[in-house]
Protein backbone atom coordinates (compact mmCIF):
# COMPACT_ATOMS: atom_id res chain seq x y z
CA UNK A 1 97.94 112.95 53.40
CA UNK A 2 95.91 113.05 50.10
CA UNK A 3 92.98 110.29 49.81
CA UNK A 4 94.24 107.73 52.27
CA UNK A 5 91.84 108.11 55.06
CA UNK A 6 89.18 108.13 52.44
CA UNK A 7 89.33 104.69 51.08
CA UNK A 8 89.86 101.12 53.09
CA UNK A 9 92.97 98.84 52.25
CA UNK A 10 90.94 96.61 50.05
CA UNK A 11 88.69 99.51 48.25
CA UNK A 12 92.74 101.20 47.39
CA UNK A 13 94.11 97.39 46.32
CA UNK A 14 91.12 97.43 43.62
CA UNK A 15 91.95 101.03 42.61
CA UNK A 16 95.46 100.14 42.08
CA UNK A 17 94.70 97.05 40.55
CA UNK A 18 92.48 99.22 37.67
CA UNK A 19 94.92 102.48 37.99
CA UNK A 20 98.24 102.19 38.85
CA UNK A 21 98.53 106.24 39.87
CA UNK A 22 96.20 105.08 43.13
CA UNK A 23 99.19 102.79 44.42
CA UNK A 24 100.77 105.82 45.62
CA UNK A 25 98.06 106.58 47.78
CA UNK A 26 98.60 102.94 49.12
CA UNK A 27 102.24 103.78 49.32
CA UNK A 28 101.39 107.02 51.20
CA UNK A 29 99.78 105.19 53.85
CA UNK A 30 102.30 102.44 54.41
CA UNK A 31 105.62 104.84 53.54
CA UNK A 32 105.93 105.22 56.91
CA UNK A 33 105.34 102.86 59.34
CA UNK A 34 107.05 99.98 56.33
CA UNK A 35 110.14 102.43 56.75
CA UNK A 36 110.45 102.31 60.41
CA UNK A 37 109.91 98.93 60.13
CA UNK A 38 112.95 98.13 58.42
CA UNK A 39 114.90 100.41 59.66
CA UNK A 40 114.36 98.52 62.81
CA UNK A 41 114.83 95.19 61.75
CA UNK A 42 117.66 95.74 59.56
CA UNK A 43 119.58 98.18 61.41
CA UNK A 44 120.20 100.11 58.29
CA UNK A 45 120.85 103.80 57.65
CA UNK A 46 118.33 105.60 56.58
CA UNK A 47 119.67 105.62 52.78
CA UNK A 48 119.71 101.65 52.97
CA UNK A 49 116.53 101.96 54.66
CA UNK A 50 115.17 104.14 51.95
CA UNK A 51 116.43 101.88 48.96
CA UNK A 52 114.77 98.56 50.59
CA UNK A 53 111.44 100.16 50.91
CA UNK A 54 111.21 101.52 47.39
CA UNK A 55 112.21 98.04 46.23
CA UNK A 56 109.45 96.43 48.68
CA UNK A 57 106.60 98.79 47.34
CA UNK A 58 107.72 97.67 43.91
CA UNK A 59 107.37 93.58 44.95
CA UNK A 60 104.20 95.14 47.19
CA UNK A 61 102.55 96.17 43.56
CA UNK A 62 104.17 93.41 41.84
CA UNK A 63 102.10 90.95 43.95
CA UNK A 64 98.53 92.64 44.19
CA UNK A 65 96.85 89.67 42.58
CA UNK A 66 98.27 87.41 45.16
CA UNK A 67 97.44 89.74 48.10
CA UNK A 68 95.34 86.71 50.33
CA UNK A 69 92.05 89.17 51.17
CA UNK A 70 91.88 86.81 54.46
CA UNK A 71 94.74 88.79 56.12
CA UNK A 72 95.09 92.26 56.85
CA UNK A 73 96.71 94.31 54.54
CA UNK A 74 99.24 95.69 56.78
CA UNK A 75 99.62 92.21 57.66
CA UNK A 76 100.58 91.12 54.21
CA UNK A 77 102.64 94.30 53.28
CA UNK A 78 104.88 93.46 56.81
CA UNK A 79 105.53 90.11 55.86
CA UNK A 80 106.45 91.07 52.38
CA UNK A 81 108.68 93.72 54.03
CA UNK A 82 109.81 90.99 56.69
CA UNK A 83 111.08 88.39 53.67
CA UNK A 84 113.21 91.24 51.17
CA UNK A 85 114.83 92.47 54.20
CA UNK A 86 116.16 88.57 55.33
CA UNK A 87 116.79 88.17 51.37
CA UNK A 88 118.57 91.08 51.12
CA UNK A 89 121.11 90.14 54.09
CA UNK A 90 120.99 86.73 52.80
CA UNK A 91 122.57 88.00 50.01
CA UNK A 92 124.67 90.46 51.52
CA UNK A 93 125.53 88.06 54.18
CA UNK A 94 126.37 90.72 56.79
CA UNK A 95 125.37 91.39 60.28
CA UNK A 96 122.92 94.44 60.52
CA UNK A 97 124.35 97.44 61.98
CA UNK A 98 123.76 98.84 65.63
CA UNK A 99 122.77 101.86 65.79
CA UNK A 100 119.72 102.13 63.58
CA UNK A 101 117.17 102.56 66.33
CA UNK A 102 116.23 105.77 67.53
CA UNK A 103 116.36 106.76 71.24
CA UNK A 104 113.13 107.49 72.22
CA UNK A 105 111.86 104.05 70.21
CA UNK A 106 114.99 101.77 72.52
CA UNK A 107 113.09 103.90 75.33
CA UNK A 108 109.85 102.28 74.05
CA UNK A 109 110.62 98.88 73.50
CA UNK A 110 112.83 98.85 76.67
CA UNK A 111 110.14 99.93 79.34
CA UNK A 112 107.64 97.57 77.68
CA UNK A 113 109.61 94.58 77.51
CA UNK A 114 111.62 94.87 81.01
CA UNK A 115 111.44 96.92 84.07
CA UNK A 116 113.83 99.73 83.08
CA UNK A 117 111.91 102.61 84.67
CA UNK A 118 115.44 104.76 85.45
CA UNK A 119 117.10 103.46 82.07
CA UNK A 120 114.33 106.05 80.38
CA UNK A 121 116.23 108.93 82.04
CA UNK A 122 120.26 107.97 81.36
CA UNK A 123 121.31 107.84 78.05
CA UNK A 124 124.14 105.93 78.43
CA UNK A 125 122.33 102.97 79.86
CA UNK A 126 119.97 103.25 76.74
CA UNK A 127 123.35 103.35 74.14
CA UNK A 128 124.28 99.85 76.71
CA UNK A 129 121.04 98.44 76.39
CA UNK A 130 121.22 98.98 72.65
CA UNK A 131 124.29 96.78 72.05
CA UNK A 132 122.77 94.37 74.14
CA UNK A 133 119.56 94.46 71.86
CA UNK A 134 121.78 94.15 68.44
CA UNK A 135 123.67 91.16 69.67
CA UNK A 136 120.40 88.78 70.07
CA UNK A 137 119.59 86.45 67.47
CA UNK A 138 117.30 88.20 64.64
CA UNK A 139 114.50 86.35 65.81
CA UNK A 140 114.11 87.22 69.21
CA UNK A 141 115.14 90.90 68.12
CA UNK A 142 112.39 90.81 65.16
CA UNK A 143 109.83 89.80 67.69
CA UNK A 144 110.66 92.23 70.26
CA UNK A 145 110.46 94.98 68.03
CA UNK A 146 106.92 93.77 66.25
CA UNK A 147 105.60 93.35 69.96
CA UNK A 148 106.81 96.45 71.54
CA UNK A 149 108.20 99.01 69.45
CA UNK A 150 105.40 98.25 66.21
CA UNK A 151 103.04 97.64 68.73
CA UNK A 152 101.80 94.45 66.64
CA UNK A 153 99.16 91.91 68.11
CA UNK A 154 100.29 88.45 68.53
CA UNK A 155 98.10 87.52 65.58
CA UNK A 156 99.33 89.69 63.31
CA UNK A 157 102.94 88.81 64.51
CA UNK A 158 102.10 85.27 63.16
CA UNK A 159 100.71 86.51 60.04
CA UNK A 160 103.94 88.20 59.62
CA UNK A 161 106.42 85.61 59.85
CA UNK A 162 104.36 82.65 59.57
CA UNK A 163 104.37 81.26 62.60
CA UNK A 164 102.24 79.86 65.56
CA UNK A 165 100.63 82.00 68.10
CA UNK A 166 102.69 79.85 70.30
CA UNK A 167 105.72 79.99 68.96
CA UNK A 168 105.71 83.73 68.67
CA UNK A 169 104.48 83.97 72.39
CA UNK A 170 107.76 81.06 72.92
CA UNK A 171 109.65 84.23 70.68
CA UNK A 172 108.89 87.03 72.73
CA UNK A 173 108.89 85.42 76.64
CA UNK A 174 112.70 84.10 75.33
CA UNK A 175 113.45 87.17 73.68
CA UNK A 176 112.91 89.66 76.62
CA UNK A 177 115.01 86.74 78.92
CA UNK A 178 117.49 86.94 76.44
CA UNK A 179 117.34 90.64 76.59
CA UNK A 180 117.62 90.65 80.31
CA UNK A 181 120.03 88.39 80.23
CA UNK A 182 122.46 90.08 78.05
CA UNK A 183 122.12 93.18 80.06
CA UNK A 184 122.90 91.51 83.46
CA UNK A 185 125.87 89.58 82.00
CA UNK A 186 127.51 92.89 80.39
CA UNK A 187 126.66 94.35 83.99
CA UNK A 188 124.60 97.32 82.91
CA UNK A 189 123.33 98.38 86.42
CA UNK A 190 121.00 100.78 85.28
CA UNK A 191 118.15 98.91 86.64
């Protein structure tokens, strides 16, 4: 980690603005949580993965001038994340793979969205719980993972995908039903 700790978000926006060399400091910073990020999301491999995120650091510099100083950052660099990865299955028009997330971050999202204490310690109810997980509607899965797994606040959730503080608490309580749902109906009795 070179100067990142060393400069705020907005102090390394300017420099970039003025030097383009001091993006990659703002790069460095963001490489990778923006990484896990999609990788989550998009249930890509990691080569996918990698290929998105260069070409959302290049939008990301692309659209400095438009950054809205109101919002966080991180904020701002998610939701620019957020809209190339639904563009890029848009165009692709395929269903994300399953696999993508790793085990200790299922294990994460798991024992903070539902009571899975003994699911932590039985891998093969994690791999179960993980199809169960890929086969809910992006927007429930999106949320879960921003909430749990990214550990986002609810506002920055909305500043992420647009959306109402309401509508992404609506998003989450549904999501985790859903969740629970799934797993009950596939009988996963790991609970």
């Amino acid at each position: 980690m070179t100067d990142q700790k060393k400069y705020s978000d907005a102090q390394l926006i300017e420099l970039s603005k003025k030097n383009p060399e001091s993006f990659g400091i703002l790069m460095e910073k963001y490489q990778g949580p923006l990484f896990h990020y999609i990788r989550r999301i998009g249930q890509l491999s990691k080569e996918d993965t990698q290929d998105l995120l260069q070409e959302v650091f290049i939008k990301i510099y692309r659209k400095l001038n438009e950054y809205e100083e109101e919002l966080k950052f991180s904020s701002w660099a998610y939701r620019v994340a957020h809209n190339h990865v639904m563009d890029h299955f848009r165009k692709i028009k395929a269903r994300p793979k399953t696999d993508a997330l790793e085990q200790n971050e299922w294990e994460k999202l798991l024992s903070s969205s539902v009571p899975m204490e003994k699911i932590l310690t039985d891998r093969d109810c994690v791999e179960k719980v993980k199809s169960c997980m890929a086969q809910l509607p992006l927007d429930y899965r999106e949320v879960l993972i921003l909430r749990f797994v990214e550990e986002k606040s609810y506002e920055e959730i909305m500043d992420i995908l647009k959306k109402p503080k309401g509508t992404v608490a609506t998003l989450v309580a549904r999501g985790k039903e859903k969740l629970k749902e799934t797993i009950r109906k596939k009988g996963i009795d790991c609970l």
